[in-house]
Protein backbone atom coordinates (compact mmCIF):
# COMPACT_ATOMS: atom_id res chain seq x y z
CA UNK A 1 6.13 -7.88 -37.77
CA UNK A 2 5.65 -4.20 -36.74
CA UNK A 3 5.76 -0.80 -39.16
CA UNK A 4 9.21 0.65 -38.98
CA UNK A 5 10.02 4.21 -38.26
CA UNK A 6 11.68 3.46 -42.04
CA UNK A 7 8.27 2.53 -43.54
CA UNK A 8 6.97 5.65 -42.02
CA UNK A 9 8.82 7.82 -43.59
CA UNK A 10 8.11 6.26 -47.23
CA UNK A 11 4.52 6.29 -47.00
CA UNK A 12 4.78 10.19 -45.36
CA UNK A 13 7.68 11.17 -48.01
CA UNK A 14 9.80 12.47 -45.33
CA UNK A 15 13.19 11.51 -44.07
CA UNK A 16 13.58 8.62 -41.05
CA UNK A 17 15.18 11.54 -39.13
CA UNK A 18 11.98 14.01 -39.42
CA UNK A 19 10.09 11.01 -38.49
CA UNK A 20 11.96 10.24 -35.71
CA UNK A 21 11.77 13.95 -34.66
CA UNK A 22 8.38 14.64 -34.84
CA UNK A 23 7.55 11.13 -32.40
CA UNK A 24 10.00 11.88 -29.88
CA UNK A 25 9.47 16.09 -29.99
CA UNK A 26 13.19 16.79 -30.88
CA UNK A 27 13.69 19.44 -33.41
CA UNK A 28 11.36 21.60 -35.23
CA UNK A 29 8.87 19.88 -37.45
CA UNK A 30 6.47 21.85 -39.97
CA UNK A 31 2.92 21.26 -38.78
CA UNK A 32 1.94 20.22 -41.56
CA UNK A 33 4.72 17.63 -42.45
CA UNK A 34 4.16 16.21 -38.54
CA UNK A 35 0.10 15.88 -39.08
CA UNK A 36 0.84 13.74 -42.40
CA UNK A 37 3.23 11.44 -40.23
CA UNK A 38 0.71 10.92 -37.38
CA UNK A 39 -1.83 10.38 -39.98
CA UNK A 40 0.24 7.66 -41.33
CA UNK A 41 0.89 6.07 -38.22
CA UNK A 42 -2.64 6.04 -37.47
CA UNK A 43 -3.19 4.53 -40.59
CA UNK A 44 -0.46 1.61 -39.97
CA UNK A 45 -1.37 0.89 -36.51
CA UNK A 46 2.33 2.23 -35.32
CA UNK A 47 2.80 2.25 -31.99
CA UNK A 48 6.39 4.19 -30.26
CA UNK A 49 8.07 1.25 -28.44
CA UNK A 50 7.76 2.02 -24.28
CA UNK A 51 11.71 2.70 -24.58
CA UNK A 52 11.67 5.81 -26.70
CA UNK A 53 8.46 6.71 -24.50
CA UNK A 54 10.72 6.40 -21.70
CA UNK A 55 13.43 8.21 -23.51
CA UNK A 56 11.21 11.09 -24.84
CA UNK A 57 9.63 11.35 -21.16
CA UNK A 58 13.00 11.66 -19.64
CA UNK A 59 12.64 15.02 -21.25
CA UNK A 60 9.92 16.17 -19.48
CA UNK A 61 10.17 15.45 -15.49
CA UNK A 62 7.29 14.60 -13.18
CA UNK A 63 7.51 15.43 -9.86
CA UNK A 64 5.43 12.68 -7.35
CA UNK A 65 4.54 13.47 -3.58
CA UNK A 66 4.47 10.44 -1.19
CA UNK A 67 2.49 10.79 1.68
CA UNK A 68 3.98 8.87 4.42
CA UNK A 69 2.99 8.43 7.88
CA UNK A 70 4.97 8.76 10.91
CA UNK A 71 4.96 5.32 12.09
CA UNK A 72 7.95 2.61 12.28
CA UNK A 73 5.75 -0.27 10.00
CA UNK A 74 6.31 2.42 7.46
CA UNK A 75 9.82 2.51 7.69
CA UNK A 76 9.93 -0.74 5.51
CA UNK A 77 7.36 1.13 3.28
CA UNK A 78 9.37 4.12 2.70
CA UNK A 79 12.43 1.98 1.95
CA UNK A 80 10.31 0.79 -1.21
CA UNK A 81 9.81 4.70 -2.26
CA UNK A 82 13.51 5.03 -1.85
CA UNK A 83 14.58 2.00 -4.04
CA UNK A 84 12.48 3.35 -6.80
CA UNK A 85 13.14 6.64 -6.41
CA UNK A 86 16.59 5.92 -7.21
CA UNK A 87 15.91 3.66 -10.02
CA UNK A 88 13.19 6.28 -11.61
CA UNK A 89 15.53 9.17 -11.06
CA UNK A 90 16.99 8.32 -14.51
CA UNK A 91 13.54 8.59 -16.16
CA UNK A 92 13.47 12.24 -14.61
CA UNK A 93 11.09 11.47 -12.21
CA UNK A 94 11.64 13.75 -8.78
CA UNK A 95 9.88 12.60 -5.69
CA UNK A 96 9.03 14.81 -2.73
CA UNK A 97 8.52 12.59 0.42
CA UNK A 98 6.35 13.87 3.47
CA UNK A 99 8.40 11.76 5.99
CA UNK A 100 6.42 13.19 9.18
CA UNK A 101 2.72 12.62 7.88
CA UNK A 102 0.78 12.14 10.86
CA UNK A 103 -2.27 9.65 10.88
CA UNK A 104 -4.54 12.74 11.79
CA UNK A 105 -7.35 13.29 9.53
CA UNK A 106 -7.28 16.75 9.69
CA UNK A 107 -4.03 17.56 9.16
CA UNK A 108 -3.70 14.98 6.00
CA UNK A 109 -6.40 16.94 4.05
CA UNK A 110 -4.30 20.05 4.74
CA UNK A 111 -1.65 18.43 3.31
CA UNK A 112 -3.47 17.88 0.42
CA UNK A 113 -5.25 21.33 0.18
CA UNK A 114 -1.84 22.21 0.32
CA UNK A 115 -0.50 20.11 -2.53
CA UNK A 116 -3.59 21.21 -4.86
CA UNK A 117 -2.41 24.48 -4.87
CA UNK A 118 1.65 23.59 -5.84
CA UNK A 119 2.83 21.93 -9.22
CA UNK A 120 2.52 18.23 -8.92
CA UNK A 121 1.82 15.70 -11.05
CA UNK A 122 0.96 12.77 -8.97
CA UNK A 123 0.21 11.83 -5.66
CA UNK A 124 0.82 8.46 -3.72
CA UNK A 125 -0.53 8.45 0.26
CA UNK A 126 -1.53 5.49 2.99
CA UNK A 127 -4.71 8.06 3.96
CA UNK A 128 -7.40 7.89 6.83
CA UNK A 129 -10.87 6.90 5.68
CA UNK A 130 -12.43 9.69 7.31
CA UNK A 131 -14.79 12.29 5.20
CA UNK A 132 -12.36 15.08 5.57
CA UNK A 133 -9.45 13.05 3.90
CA UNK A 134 -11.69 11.41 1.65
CA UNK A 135 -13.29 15.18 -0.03
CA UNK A 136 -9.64 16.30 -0.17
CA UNK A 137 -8.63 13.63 -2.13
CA UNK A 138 -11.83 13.70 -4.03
CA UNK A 139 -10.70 17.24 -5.02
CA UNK A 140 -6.66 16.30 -5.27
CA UNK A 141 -7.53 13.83 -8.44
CA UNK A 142 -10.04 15.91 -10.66
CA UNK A 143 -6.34 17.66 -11.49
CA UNK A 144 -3.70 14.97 -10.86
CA UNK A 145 -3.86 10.93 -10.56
CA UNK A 146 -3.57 9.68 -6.98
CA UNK A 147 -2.97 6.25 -5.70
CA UNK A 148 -3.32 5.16 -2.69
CA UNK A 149 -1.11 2.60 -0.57
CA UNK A 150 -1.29 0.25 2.37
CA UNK A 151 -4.25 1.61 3.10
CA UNK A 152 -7.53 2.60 0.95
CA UNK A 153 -10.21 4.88 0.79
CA UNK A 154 -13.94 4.39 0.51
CA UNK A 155 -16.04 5.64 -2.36
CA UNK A 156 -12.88 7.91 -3.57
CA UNK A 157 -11.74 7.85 -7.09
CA UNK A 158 -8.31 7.11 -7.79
CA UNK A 159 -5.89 6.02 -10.05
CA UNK A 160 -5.42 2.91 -8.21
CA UNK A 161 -4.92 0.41 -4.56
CA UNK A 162 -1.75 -0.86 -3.68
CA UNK A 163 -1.83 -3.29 -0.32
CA UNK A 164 -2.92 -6.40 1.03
CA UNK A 165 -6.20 -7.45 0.89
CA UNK A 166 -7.07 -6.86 4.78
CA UNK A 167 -10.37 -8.24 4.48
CA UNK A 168 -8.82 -11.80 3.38
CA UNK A 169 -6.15 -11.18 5.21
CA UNK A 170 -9.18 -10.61 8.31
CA UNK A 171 -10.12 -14.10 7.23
CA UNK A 172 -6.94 -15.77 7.35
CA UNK A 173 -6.44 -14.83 11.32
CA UNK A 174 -9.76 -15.77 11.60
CA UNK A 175 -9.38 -19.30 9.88
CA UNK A 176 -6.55 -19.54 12.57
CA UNK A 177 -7.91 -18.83 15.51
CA UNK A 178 -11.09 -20.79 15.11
CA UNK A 179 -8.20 -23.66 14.73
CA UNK A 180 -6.97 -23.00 18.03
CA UNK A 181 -9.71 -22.11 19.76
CA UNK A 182 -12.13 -25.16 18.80
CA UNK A 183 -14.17 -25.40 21.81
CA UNK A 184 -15.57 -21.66 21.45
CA UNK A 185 -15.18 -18.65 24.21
CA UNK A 186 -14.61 -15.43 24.60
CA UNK A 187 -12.55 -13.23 21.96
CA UNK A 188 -11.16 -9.63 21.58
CA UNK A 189 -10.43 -7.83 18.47
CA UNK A 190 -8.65 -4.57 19.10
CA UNK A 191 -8.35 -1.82 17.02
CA UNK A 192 -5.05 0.57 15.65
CA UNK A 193 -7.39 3.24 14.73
CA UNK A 194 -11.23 3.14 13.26
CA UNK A 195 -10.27 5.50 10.64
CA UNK A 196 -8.11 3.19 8.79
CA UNK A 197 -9.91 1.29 6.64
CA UNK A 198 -6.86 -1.25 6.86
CA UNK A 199 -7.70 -2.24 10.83
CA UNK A 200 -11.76 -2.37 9.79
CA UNK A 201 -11.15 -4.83 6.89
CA UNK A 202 -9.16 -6.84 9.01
CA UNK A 203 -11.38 -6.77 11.72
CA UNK A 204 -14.68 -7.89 9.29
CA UNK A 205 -12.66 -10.41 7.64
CA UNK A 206 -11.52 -12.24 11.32
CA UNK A 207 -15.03 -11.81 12.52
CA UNK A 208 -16.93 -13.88 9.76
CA UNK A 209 -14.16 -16.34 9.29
CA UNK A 210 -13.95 -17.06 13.01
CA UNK A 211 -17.84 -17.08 13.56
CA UNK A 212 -18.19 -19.94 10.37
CA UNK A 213 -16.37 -21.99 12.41
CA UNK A 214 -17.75 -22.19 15.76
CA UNK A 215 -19.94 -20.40 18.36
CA UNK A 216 -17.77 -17.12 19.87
CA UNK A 217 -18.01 -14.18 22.16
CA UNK A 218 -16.49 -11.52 19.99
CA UNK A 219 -15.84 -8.30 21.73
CA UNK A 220 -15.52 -5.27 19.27
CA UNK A 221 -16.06 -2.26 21.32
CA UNK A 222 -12.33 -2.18 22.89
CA UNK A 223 -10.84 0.67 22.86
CA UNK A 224 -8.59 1.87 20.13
CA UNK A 225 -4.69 1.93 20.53
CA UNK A 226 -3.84 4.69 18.59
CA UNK A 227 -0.90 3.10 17.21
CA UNK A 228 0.45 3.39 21.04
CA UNK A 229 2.38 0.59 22.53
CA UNK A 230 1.55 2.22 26.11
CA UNK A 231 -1.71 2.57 25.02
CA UNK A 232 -2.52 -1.09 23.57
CA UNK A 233 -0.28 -2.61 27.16
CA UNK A 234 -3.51 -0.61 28.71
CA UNK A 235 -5.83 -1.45 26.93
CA UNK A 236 -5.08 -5.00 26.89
CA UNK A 237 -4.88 -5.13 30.85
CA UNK A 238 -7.95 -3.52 31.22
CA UNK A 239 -9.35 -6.68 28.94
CA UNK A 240 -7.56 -9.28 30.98
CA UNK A 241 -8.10 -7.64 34.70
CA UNK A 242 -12.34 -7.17 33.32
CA UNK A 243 -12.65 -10.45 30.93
CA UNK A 244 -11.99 -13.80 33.26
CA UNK A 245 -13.26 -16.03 30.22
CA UNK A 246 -11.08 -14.04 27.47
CA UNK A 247 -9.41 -16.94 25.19
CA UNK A 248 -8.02 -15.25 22.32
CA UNK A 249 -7.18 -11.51 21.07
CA UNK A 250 -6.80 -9.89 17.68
CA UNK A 251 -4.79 -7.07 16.95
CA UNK A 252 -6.05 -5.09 13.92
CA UNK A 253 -3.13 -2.14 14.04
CA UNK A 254 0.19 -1.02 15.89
CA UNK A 255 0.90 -1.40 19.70
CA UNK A 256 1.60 -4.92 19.67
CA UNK A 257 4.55 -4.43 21.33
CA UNK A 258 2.82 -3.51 24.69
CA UNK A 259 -0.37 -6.07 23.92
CA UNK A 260 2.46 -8.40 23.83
CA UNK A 261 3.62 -7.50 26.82
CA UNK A 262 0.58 -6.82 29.14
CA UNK A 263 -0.28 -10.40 28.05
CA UNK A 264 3.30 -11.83 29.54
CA UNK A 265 2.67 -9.58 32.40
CA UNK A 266 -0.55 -11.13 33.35
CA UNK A 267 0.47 -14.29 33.12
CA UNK A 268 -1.74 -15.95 30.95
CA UNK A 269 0.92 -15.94 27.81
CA UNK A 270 -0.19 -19.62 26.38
CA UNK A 271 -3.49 -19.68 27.77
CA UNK A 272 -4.79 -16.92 25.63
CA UNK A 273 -3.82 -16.87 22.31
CA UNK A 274 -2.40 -13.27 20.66
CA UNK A 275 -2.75 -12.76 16.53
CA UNK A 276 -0.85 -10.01 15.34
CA UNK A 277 -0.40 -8.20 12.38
CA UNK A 278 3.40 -7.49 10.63
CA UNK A 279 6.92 -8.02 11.70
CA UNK A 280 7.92 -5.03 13.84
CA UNK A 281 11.04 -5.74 16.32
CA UNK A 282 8.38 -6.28 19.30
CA UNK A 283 6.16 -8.25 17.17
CA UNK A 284 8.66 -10.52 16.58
CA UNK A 285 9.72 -10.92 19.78
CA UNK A 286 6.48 -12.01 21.25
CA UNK A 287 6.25 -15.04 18.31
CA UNK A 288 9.54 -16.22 19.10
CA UNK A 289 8.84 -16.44 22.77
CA UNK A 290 5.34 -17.73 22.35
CA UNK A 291 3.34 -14.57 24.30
CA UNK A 292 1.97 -14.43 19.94
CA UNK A 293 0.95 -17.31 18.50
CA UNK A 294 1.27 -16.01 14.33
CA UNK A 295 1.84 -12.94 12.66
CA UNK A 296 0.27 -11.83 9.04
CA UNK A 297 3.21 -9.65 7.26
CA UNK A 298 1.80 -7.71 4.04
CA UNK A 299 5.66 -6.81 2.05
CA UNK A 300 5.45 -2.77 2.91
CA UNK A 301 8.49 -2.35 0.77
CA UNK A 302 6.42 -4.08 -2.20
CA UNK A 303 3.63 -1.37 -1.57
CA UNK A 304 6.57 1.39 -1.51
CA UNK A 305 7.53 1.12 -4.57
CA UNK A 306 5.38 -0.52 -6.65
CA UNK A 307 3.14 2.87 -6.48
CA UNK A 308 6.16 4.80 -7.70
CA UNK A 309 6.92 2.61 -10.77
CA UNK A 310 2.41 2.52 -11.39
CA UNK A 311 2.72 6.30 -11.30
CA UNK A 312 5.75 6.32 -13.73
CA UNK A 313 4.12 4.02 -16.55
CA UNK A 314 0.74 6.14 -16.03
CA UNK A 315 2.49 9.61 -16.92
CA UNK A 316 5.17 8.91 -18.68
CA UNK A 317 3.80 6.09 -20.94
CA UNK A 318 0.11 6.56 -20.84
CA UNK A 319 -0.07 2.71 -19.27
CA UNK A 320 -3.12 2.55 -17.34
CA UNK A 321 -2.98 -0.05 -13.90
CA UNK A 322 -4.00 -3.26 -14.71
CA UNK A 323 -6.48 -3.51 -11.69
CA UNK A 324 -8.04 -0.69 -9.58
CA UNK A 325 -6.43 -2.62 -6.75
CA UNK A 326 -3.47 -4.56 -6.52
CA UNK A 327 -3.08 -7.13 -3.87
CA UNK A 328 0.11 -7.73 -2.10
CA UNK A 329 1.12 -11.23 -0.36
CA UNK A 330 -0.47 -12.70 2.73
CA UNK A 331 2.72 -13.72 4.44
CA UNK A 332 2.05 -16.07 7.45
CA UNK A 333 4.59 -16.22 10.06
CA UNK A 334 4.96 -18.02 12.99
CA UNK A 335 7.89 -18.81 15.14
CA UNK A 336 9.66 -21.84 12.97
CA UNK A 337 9.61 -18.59 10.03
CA UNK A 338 9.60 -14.91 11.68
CA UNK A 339 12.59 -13.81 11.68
CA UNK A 340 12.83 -15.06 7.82
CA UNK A 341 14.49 -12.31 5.23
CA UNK A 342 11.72 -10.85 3.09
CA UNK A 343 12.41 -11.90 -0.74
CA UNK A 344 11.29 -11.61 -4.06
CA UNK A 345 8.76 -14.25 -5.18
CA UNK A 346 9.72 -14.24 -8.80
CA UNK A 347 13.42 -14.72 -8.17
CA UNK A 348 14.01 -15.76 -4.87
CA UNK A 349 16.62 -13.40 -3.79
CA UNK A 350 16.58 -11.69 -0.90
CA UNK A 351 15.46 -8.44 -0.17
């Protein structure tokens, strides 16, 4: 059994109430008369329980920036920041959310300059890996603790990773379309954007599980879509008009809506097989009517809030991640599941 706040204040010769005062920073305490009761509590092991933590820390408000881009996957992911900003309100935390965050690397590390230079006391951002972004951030967490979401950073510091793990998640499509593809051929993997390490992990993972499995064409220097539904319908034609033998295509990013549907357009819906990544109205679409063979989802409102609630126990309670990066589910859909409500995996309910 734990020392008591009672037990305390017998061995310091002080009142439960000075005790109490001096741990949670209520009242005026003589210095000398609070050094003997942290002395004693070093002495006894005592450790504040997390709820007057919570309590005292209520006292004291943080104020958190999330870094959003302007994108509609992230509307799912900005739900999550919403759900715990109104559950961490209570604990006096105050969140300031960049809503139109562009995936630009230029103007993200302006963003950040700019935030270096205001009062705040945490940071949580999906960023580009490019070497602007990445020095920013460098500089943004020598003062304040920065996590990132959805999508990391290479050779950055930070608090801590919240997202899938693309690579495995790479792998997974990769396991797939080997499966489907057993006699070999010719097969396209298509990039969002370069600069997010998200799309590269994915891309490396499908590549070396597809290539264990069989001998394959891949073709990796497509152009990117941008996150661009018109873009990726383009660039997808220009694969299918160019690329007679083309059996399969990977999407690592956005604009599978128009992938989707240069694919039905051509034709060749069912003869080539489409792998997509997350359920987006389009994206689901294409599954159910068979243009996209399987979907990976990744739980973007999981990787919402979770950051907010990481942040929280960091600041407030001094409770350090448990890993540098924490892994959200690989969620395989295809059509018999798609359209399936996300849910909580430890009770079921949904979301």
């Amino acid at each position: 059994m734990g020392v008591t706040i009672k037990q305390i204040a017998e061995l310091a010769g002080v009142s439960r109430g000075t005790v109490d005062r001096a741990i949670h920073g209520r009242g005026d305490v003589n210095p000398e008369t609070k050094e003997k009761i942290e002395r004693v509590m070093r002495e006894t092991g005592y450790r504040p329980n997390a709820v007057a933590k919570a309590l005292k820390a209520a006292q004291n408000p943080v104020t958190l920036d999330v870094l959003v881009p302007s994108s509609p996957f992230y509307a799912d992911l900005l739900r999550g920041v919403r759900a715990a900003e109104e559950f961490y309100a209570h604990y006096g935390v105050r969140l300031r959310v960049a809503e139109r965050f562009e995936l630009n690397g230029a103007s993200q590390a302006a963003m950040l300059r700019k935030l270096s230079e205001e009062h705040t006391d945490g940071i949580i951002m999906a960023a580009l890996d490019v070497p602007a972004v990445r020095e920013a951030v460098s500089c943004a967490a020598e003062k304040v603790p920065v996590i990132t979401c959805n999508s990391d950073l290479t050779g950055v510091k930070r608090l801590c990773f919240v997202g899938q793990d693309h690579f495995a998640a790479g792998r997974a499509s990769g396991t797939l379309m080997g499966k489907m593809l057993p006699q070999g051929g010719e097969v396209a993997v298509v990039p969002g954007s370069r600069d997010m390490l998200a799309h590269m992990q994915r891309a490396a993972g499908f590549r070396q599980a597809l290539q264990e499995q069989g001998e394959y064409e891949l073709l990796l220097d497509v152009r990117e879509t941008g996150e661009s539904d018109k873009r990726a319908y383009e660039v997808v034609k220009e694969l299918l008009d160019s690329r007679k033998n083309l059996a399969g295509i990977c999407m690592t990013g956005g604009g599978q809506a128009g992938a989707g549907a240069a694919l039905a357009d051509s034709g060749r819906a069912g003869e080539i097989r489409l792998a997509c990544y997350d359920t987006l109205p389009g994206t689901v679409e294409h599954i159910k009517n068979g243009t996209a063979d399987y979907t990976i989802a990744q739980d973007p409102f999981l990787q919402g809030c979770l950051p907010v609630k990481l942040m929280y126990e960091y600041l407030a309670l001094g409770k350090e991640p448990g890993r540098e990066r924490i892994f959200t589910r690989i969620d395989i859909r295809v059509k018999d599941n798609v359209e399936d409500q996300e849910y909580d995996m430890f009770t079921g309910e949904d979301r």
